[in-house]
Protein backbone atom coordinates (compact mmCIF):
# COMPACT_ATOMS: atom_id res chain seq x y z
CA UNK A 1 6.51 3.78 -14.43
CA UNK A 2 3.14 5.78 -14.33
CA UNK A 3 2.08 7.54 -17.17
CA UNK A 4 3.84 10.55 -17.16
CA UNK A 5 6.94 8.92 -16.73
CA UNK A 6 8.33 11.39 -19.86
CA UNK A 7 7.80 14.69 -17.47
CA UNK A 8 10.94 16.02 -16.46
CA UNK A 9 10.43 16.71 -12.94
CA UNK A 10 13.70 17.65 -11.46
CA UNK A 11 16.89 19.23 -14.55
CA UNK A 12 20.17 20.20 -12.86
CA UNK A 13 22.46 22.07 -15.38
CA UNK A 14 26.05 22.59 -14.80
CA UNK A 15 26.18 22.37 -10.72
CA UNK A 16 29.35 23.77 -9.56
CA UNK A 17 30.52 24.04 -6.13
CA UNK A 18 33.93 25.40 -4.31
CA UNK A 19 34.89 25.27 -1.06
CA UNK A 20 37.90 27.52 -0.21
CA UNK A 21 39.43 27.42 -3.72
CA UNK A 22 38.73 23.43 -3.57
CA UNK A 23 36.18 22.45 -6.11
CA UNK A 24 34.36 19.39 -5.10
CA UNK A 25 31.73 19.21 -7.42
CA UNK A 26 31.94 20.51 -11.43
CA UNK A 27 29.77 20.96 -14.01
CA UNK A 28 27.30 18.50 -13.10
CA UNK A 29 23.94 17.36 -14.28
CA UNK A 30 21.21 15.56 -13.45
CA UNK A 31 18.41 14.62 -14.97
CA UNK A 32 15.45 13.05 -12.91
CA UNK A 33 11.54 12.35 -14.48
CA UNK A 34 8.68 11.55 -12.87
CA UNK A 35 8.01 8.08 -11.02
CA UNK A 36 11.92 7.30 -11.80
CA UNK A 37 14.36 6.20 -9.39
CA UNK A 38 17.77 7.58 -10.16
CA UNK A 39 20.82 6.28 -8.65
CA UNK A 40 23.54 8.16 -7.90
CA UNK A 41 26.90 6.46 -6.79
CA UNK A 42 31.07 7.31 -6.18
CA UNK A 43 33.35 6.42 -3.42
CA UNK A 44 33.42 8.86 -0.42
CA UNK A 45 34.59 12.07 -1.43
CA UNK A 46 33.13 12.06 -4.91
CA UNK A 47 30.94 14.62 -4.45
CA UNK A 48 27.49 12.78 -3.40
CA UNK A 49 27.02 14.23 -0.10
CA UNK A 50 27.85 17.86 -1.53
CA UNK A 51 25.24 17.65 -4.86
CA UNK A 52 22.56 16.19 -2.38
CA UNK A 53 23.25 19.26 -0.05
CA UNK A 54 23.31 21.48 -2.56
CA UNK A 55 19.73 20.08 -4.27
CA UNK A 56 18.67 20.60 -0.67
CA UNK A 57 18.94 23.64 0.23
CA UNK A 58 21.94 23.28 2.32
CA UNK A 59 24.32 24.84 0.04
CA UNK A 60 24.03 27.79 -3.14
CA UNK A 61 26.25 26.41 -6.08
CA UNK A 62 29.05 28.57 -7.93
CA UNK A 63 27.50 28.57 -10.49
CA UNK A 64 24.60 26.33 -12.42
CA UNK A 65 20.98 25.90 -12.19
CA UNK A 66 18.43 24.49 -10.98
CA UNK A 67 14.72 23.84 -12.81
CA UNK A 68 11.58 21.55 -10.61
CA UNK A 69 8.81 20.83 -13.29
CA UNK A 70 10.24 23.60 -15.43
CA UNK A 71 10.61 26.35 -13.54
CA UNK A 72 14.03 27.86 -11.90
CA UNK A 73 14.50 27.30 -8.52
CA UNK A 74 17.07 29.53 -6.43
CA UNK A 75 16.97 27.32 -2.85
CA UNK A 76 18.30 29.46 -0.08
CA UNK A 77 17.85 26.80 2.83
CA UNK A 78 16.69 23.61 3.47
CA UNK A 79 13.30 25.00 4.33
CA UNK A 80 13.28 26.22 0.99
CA UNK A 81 13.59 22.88 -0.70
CA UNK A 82 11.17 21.36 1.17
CA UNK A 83 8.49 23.99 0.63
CA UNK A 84 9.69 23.56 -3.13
CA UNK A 85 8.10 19.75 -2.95
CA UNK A 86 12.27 18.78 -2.75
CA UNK A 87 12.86 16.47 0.69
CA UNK A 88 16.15 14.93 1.48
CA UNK A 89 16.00 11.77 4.25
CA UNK A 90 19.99 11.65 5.73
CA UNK A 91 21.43 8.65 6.88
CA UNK A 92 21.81 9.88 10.39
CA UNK A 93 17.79 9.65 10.58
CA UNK A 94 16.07 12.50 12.99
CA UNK A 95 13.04 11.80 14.78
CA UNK A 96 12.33 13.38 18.16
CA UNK A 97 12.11 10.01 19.93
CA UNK A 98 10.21 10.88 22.83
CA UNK A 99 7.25 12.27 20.03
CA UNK A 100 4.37 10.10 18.81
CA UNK A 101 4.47 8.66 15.21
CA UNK A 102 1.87 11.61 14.61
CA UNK A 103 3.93 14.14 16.42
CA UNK A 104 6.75 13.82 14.53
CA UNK A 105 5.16 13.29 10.85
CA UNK A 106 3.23 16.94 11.63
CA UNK A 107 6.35 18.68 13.64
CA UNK A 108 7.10 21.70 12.23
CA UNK A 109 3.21 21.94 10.31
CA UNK A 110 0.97 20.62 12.89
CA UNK A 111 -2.74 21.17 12.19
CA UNK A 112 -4.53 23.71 13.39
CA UNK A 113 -8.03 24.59 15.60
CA UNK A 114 -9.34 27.77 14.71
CA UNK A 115 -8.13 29.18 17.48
CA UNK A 116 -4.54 28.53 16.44
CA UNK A 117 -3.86 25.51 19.34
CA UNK A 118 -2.76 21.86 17.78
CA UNK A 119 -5.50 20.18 16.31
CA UNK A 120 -4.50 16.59 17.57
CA UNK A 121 -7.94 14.20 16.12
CA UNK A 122 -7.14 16.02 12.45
CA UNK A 123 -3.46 15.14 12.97
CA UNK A 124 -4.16 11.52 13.90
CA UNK A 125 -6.65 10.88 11.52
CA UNK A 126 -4.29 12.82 8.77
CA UNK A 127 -1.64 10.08 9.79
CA UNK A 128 -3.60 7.45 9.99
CA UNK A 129 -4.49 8.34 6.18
CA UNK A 130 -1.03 8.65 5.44
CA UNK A 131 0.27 5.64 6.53
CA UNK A 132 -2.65 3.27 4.70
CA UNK A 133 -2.09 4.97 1.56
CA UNK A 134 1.93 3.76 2.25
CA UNK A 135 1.17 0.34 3.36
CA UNK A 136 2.65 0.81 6.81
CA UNK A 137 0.68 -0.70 9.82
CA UNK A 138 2.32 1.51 12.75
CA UNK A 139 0.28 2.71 14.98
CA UNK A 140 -0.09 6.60 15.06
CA UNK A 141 0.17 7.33 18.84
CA UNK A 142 3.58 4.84 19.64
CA UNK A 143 6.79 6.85 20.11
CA UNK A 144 9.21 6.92 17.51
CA UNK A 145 11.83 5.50 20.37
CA UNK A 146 9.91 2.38 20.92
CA UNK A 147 10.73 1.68 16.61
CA UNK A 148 12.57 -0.52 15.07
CA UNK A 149 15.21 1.31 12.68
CA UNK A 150 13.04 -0.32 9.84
CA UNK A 151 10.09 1.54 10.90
CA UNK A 152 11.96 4.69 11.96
CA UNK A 153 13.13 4.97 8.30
CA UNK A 154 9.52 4.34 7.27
CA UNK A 155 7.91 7.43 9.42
CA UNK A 156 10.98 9.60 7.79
CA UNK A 157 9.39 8.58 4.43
CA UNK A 158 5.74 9.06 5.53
CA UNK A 159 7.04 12.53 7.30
CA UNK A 160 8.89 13.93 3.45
CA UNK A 161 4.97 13.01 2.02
CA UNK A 162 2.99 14.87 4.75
CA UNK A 163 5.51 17.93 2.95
CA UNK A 164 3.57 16.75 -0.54
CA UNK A 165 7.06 15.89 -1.38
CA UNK A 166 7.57 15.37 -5.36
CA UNK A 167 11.19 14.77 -4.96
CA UNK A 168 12.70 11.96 -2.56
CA UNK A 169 16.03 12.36 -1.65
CA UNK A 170 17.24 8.80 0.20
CA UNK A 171 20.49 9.07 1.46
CA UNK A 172 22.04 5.69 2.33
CA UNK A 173 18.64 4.60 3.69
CA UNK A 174 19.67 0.81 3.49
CA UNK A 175 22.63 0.92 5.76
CA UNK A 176 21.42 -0.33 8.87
CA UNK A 177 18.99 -2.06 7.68
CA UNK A 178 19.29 -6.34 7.14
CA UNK A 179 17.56 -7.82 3.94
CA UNK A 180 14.14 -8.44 4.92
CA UNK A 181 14.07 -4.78 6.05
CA UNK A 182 15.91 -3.67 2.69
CA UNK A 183 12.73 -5.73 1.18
CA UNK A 184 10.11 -3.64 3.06
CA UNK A 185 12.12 -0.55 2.20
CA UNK A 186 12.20 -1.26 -1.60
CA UNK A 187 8.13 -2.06 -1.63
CA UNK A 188 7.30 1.16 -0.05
CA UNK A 189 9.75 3.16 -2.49
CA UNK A 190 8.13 0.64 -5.64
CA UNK A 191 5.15 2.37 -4.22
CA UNK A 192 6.09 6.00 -4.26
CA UNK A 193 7.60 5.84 -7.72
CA UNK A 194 3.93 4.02 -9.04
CA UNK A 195 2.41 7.40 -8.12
CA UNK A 196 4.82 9.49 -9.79
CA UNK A 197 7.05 10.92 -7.21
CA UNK A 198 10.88 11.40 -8.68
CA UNK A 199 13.15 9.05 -6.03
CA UNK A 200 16.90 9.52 -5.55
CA UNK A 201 19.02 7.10 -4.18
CA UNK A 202 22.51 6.93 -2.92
CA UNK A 203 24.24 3.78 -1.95
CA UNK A 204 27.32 2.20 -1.69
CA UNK A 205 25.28 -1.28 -2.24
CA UNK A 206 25.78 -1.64 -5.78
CA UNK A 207 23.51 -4.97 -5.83
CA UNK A 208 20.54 -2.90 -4.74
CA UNK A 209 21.10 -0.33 -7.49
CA UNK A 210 20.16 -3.23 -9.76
CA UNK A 211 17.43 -4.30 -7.21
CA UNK A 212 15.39 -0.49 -7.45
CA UNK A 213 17.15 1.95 -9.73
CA UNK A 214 15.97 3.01 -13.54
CA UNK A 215 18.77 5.46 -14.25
CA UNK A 216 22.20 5.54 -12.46
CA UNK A 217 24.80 8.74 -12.66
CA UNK A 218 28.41 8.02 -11.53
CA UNK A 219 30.77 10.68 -9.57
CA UNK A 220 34.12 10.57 -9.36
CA UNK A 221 36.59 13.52 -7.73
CA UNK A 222 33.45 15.89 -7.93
CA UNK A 223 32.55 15.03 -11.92
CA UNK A 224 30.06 13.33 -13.61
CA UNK A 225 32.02 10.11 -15.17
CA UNK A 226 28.85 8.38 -16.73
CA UNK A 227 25.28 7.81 -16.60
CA UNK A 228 23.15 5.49 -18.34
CA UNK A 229 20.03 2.98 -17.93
CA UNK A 230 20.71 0.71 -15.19
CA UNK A 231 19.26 -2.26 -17.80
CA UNK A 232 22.51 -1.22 -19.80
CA UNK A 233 25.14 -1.86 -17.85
CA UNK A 234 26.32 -4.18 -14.87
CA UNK A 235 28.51 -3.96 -11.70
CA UNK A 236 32.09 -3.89 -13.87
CA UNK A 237 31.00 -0.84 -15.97
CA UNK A 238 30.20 0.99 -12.29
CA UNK A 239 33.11 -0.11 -10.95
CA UNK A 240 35.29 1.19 -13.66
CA UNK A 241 33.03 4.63 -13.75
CA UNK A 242 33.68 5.08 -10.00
CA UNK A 243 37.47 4.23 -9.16
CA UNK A 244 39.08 3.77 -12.75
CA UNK A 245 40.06 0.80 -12.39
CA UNK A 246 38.56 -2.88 -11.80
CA UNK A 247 37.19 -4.16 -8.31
CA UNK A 248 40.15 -6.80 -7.28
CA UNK A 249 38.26 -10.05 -7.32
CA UNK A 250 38.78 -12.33 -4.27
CA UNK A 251 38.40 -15.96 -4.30
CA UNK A 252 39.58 -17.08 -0.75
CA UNK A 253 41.37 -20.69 -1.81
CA UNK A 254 41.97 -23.19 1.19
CA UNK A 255 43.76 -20.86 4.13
CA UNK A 256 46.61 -23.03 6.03
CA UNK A 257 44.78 -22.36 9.73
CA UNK A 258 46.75 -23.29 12.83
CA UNK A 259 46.16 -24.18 16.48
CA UNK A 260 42.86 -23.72 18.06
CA UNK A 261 43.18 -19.40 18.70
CA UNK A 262 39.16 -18.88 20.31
CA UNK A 263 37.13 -21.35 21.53
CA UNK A 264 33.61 -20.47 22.73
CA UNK A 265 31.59 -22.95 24.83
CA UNK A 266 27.72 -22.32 25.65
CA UNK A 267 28.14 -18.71 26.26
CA UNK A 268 25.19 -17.23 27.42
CA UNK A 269 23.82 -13.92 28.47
CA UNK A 270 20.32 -14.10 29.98
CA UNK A 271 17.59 -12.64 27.40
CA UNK A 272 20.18 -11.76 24.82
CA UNK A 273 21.55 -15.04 23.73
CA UNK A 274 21.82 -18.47 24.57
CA UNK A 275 24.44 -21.15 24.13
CA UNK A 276 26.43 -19.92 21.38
CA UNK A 277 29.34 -22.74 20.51
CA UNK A 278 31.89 -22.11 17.92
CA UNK A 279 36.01 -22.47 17.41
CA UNK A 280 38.37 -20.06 15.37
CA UNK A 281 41.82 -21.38 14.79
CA UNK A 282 44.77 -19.34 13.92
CA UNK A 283 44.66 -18.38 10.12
CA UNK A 284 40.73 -18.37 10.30
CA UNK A 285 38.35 -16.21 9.09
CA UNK A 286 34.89 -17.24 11.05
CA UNK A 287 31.81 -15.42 9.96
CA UNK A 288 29.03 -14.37 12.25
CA UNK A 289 26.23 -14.02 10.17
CA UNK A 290 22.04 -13.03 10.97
CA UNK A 291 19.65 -10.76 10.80
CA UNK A 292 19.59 -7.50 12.70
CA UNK A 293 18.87 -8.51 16.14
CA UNK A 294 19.97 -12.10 15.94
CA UNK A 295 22.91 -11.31 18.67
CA UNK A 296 25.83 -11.01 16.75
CA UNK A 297 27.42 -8.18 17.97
CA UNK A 298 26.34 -8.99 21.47
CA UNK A 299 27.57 -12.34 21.27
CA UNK A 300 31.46 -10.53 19.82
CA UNK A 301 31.11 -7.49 22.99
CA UNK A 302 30.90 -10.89 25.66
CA UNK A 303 33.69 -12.77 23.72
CA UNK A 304 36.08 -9.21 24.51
CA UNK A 305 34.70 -8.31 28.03
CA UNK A 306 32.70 -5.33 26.84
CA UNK A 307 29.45 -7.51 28.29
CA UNK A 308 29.81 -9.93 30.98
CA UNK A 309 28.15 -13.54 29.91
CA UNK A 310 25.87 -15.23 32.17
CA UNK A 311 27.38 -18.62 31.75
CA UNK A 312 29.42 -20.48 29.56
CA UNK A 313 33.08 -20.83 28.86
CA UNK A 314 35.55 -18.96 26.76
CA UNK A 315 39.14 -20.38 25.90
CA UNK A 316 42.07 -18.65 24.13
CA UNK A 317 45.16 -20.38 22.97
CA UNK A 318 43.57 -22.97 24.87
CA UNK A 319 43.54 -20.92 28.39
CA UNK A 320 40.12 -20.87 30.10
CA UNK A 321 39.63 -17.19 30.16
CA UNK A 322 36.66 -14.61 32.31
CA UNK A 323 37.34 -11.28 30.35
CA UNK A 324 35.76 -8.24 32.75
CA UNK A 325 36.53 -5.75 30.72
CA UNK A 326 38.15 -4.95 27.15
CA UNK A 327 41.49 -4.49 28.93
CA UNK A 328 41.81 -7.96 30.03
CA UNK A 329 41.35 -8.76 26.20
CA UNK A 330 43.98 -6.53 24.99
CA UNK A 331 46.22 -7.76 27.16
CA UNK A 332 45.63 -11.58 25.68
CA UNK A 333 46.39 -10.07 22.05
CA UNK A 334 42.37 -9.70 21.63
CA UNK A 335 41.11 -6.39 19.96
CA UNK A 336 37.43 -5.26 18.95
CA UNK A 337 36.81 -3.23 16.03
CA UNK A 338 33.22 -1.56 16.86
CA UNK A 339 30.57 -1.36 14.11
CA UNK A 340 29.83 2.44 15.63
CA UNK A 341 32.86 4.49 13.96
CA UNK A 342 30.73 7.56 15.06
CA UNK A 343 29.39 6.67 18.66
CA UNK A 344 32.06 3.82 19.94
CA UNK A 345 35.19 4.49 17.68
CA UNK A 346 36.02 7.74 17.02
CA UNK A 347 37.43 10.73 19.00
CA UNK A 348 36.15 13.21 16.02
CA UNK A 349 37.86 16.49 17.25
CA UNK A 350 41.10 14.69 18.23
CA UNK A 351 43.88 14.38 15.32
CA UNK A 352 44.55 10.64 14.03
CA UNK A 353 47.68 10.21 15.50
CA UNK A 354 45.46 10.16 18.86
CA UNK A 355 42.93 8.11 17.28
CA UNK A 356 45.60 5.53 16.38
CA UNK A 357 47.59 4.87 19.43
CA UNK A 358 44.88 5.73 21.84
CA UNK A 359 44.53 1.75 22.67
CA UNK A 360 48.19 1.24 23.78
CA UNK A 361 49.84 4.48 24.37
CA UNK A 362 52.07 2.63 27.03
CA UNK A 363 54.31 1.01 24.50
CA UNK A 364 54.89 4.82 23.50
CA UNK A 365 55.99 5.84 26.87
CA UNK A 366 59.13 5.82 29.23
CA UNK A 367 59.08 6.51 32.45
CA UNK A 368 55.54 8.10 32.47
CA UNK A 369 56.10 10.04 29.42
CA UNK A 370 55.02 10.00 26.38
CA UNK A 371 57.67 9.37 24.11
CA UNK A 372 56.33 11.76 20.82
CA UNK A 373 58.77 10.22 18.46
CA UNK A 374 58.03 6.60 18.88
CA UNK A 375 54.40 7.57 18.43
CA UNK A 376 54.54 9.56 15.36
CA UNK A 377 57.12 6.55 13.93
CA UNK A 378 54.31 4.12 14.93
CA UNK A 379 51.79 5.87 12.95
CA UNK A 380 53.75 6.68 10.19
CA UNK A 381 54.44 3.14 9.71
CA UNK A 382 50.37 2.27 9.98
CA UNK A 383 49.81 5.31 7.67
CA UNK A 384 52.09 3.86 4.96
CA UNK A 385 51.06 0.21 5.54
CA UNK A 386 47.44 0.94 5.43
CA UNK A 387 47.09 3.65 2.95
CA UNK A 388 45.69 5.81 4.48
CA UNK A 389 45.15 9.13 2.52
CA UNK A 390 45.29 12.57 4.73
CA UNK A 391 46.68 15.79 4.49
CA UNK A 392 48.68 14.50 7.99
CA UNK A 393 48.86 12.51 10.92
CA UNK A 394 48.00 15.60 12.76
CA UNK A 395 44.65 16.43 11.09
CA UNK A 396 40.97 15.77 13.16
CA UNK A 397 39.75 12.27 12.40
CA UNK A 398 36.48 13.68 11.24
CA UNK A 399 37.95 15.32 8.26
CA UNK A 400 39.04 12.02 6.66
CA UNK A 401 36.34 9.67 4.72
CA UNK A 402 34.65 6.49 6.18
CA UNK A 403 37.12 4.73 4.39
CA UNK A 404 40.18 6.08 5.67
CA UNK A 405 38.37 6.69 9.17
CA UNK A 406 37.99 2.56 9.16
CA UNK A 407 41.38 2.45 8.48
CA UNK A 408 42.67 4.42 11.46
CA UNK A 409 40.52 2.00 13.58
CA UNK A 410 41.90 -0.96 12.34
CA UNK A 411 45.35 -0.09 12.78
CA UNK A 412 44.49 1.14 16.35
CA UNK A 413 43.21 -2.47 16.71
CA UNK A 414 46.76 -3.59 15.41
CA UNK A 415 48.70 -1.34 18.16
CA UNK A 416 48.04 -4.00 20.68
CA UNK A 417 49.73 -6.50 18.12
CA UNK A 418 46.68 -8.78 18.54
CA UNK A 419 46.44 -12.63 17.43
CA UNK A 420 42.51 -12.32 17.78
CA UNK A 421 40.83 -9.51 15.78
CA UNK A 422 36.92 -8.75 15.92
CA UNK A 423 35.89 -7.53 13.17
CA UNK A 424 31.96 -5.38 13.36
CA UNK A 425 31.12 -4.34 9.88
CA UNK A 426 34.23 -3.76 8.55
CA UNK A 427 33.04 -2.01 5.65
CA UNK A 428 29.82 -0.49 6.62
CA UNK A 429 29.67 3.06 4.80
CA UNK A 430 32.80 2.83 3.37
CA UNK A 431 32.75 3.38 -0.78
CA UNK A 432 33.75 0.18 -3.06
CA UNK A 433 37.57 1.33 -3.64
CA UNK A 434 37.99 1.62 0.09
CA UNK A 435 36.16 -1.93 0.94
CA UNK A 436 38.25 -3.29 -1.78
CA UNK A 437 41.48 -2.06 0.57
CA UNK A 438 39.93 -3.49 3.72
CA UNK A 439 39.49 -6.93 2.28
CA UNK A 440 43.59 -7.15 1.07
CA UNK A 441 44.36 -6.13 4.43
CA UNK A 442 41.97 -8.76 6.01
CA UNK A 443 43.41 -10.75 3.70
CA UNK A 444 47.00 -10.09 4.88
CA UNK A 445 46.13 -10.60 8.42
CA UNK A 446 44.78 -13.45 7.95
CA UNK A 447 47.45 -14.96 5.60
CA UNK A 448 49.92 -13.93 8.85
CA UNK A 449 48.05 -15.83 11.61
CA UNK A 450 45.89 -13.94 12.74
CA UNK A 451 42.82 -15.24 13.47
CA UNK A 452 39.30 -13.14 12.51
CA UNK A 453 36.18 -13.09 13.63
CA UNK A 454 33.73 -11.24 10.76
CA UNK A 455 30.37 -9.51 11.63
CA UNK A 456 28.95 -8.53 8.35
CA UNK A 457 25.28 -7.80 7.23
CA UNK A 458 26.80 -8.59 3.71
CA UNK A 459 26.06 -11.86 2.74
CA UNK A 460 28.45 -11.08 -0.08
CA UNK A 461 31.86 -9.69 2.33
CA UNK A 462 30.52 -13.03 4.62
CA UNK A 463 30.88 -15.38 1.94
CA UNK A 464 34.03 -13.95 -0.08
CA UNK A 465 36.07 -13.78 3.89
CA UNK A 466 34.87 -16.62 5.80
CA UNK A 467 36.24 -20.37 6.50
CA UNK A 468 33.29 -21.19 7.87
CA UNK A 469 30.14 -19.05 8.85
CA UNK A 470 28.37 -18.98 12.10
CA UNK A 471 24.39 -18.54 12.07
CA UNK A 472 22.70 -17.18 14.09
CA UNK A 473 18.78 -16.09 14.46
CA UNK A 474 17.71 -14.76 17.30
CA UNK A 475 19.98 -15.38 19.93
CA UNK A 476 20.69 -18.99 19.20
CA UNK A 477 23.20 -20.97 17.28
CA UNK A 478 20.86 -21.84 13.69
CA UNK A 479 23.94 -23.67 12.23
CA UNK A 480 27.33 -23.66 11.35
CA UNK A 481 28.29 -24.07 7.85
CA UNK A 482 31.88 -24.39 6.21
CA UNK A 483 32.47 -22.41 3.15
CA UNK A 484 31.42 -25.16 0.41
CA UNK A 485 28.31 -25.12 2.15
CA UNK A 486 27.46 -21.90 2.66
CA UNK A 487 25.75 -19.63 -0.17
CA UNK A 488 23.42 -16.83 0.38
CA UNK A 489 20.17 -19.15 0.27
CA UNK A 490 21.65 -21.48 2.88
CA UNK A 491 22.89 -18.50 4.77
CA UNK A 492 19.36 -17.18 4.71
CA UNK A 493 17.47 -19.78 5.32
CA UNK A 494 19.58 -20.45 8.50
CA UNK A 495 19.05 -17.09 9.41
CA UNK A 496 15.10 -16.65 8.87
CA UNK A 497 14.34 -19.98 8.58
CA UNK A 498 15.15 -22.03 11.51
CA UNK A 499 13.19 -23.59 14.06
């Protein structure tokens, strides 16, 4: 820490915050100095998202207070905040994509001439500045669309300094990002906190808050349950601050797998990837593991028919299959569990019951119509068997957690009783009591037949699910490694290392 590591720079007292007679956040503090980064974690719904909205601008508390290098703040608006030296960086990150690097830094307080038109040399050569100082080699003048989500997220952070930020708000910023990236990420914030900005970070990666944090405060149903030195405590303690209870602990023993359920034969798809060989038996839980870009997801969407391979063969249950569409999977007990809740899953104004039988409603209907009792017995059923928690099956999707959200999708996956389940980040942005859930019922799945196929940037969730891991690195098959082979350095080295 820099040498006024001692300064208070950011002391919330006694945040409280209601929403129609609902608190969601009480009596909280927080406590942040100078070049500190201070970790704040809870499952969804523990009142993160509201205490970063309300340090933001976004929302006035109840009651409490607010002090930035001693002195009372009352933010009104986002814009407030930021003018305050306070910047939060969402998850959802948003840069005008058609905009230069430049452009988007400066939007909102370009430079300028004295005859009040942009000055564009002072706001290249301003950016320029910025990004030596941060150790990013991106060139000023490319547009933010032609970035990699690694450097988007970097040009967000260069964009809350141009605002001579002192407080950095990073909201989930590791959760699209694979580990080198998280690397690159971490150096640049390593950098920040060396010159004395404060740094908050929310995560549901608990690994990383040991990787970057100094101080971590728990949340849990809208209350501070602890805080403490992250050089104090380990991953059980968090746990137990968070949900109340201990993380189950899995330790896959040796599964009892069946007949050969997927086999995949030199399946290619021209410029994406190339010759990808692997077999999943019934019982099975096969990994597909890599760094962003390596394919995996590409390489699931041909397997279901969502992309159409260029060559190669696919067999289920031993039948030589060409899948056009999803349909055509469905209909062979196949189902796809998309990565993108938000963009590919979700119908977010439509109520879960909807959400859930959406992928077969014709096992709900007679005759052409839809038979509303079957349906809402069905979905009962996958409430109960899932856990699901909601106020009712008729409520918008969007209303429920990431956790429960998952949920819904997975048991719309199950509505087409499938034998084959693709799973794309099961867990992604989902808190640590809800991931817990998905695993048992992974687990359970599994334990019934079913065979799996697990996308996960987690090398963790890879190596506590799989049988046997698939790597691959850039397109290509790296290796293929059974699970007393695989650990993360093998994993990695697959992955990155490879020739």
């Amino acid at each position: 820490m820099p040498a006024d590591s001692s300064r208070l720079l950011l002391d919330a007292r006694g945040l409280t915050m209601a929403f129609d007679g609902n608190v969601v956040l009480k009596d909280v503090n927080l406590a942040l100095r100078a070049g500190e980064v201070h970790a704040i974690v809870g499952e969804n719904g523990a009142g993160k998202s509201t205490l970063i909205k309300t340090l933001g601008g976004v929302y006035r508390p109840g009651s409490g207070r607010l002090f930035l290098d001693g002195q009372e703040m009352k933010l009104r608006s986002p814009a407030d905040a930021i003018g305050s030296g306070l910047v939060v960086i969402h998850q959802e990150l948003s840069l005008a994509p058609h905009l230069s690097v430049a452009e988007n830094i400066f939007l909102g307080h370009y430079p300028k001439t004295s005859i009040g038109l942009v000055d564009r040399r002072r706001m290249h050569g301003e950016t320029r500045a910025l990004l030596s100082r941060l150790n990013i080699g991106i060139d000023p003048r490319a547009l933010a669309g032609d970035l990699s989500i690694a450097q988007q997220q970097m040009i967000e952070i260069a964009k809350a300094i141009s605002y001579k930020a002192r407080v950095l708000i990073l909201d989930e910023p590791t959760a699209v990002l694979d580990e080198s990236m998280v690397g690159t990420l971490f150096d640049l914030v390593a950098k920040l906190k060396a010159e004395g900005l404060g740094i908050i970070f929310i995560s549901h990666h608990l690994e990383e808050i040991f990787r970057i944090a100094d101080t971590v405060t728990v949340l849990r149903d809208g209350r501070r349950t602890g805080v403490s030195p992250v050089a104090e405590i380990d991953q059980s303690w968090l746990v137990s601050k968070m949900i109340g209870r201990d993380f189950p602990e899995f330790s896959a023993g040796t599964r009892r797998t069946g007949e050969p359920a997927l086999e995949v034969k030199g399946l290619t798809l021209n410029g994406v990837f190339e010759d990808i060989t692997f077999t999943a038996h019934r019982g099975e839980v096969v990994g597909l593991a890599g760094l962003v870009g390596a394919g995996r997801t590409e390489v699931a969407q041909a397997i279901c028919g969502v992309r159409h391979p260029t060559s190669g063969e696919i067999r289920i249950f031993g039948r030589k299959t060409r899948l056009r569409n999803p349909k055509m999977a469905m209909r062979l007990a196949m189902a796809y569990v998309s990565e993108d809740r938000k963009t590919l899953g979700l119908l977010p104004n439509r109520p879960v019951r909807e959400n859930a039988t959406i992928s077969k409603l014709s096992r709900f209907r007679c005759f052409g119509f839809l038979r509303l009792g079957k349906e809402r017995a069905f979905v009962a059923d996958m409430i109960r068997r899932l856990d699901i928690r909601l106020a009712g099956m008729d409520v918008e999707i969007r209303t429920l957690s990431g956790g429960n959200q998952q949920k819904v999708l997975i048991g719309r996956a199950l509505a087409v009783d499938p034998q084959i389940l693709i799973f794309d980040e099961p867990t992604r942005g989902v808190d640590i009591g809800a991931k817990g859930e998905i695993y048992e019922i992974i687990e359970e799945l599994v334990a019934s037949g079913i065979c799996v196929i697990l996308i996960s940037s987690e090398l963790e969730e890879i190596l506590r699910l799989s049988d046997k891991i698939v790597v691959l690195r850039r397109g290509r098959l790296a290796k293929t490694l059974t699970r007393h082979e695989a650990s993360e350095s093998t994993i990695m080295q697959a992955a990155a290392l490879a020739g």
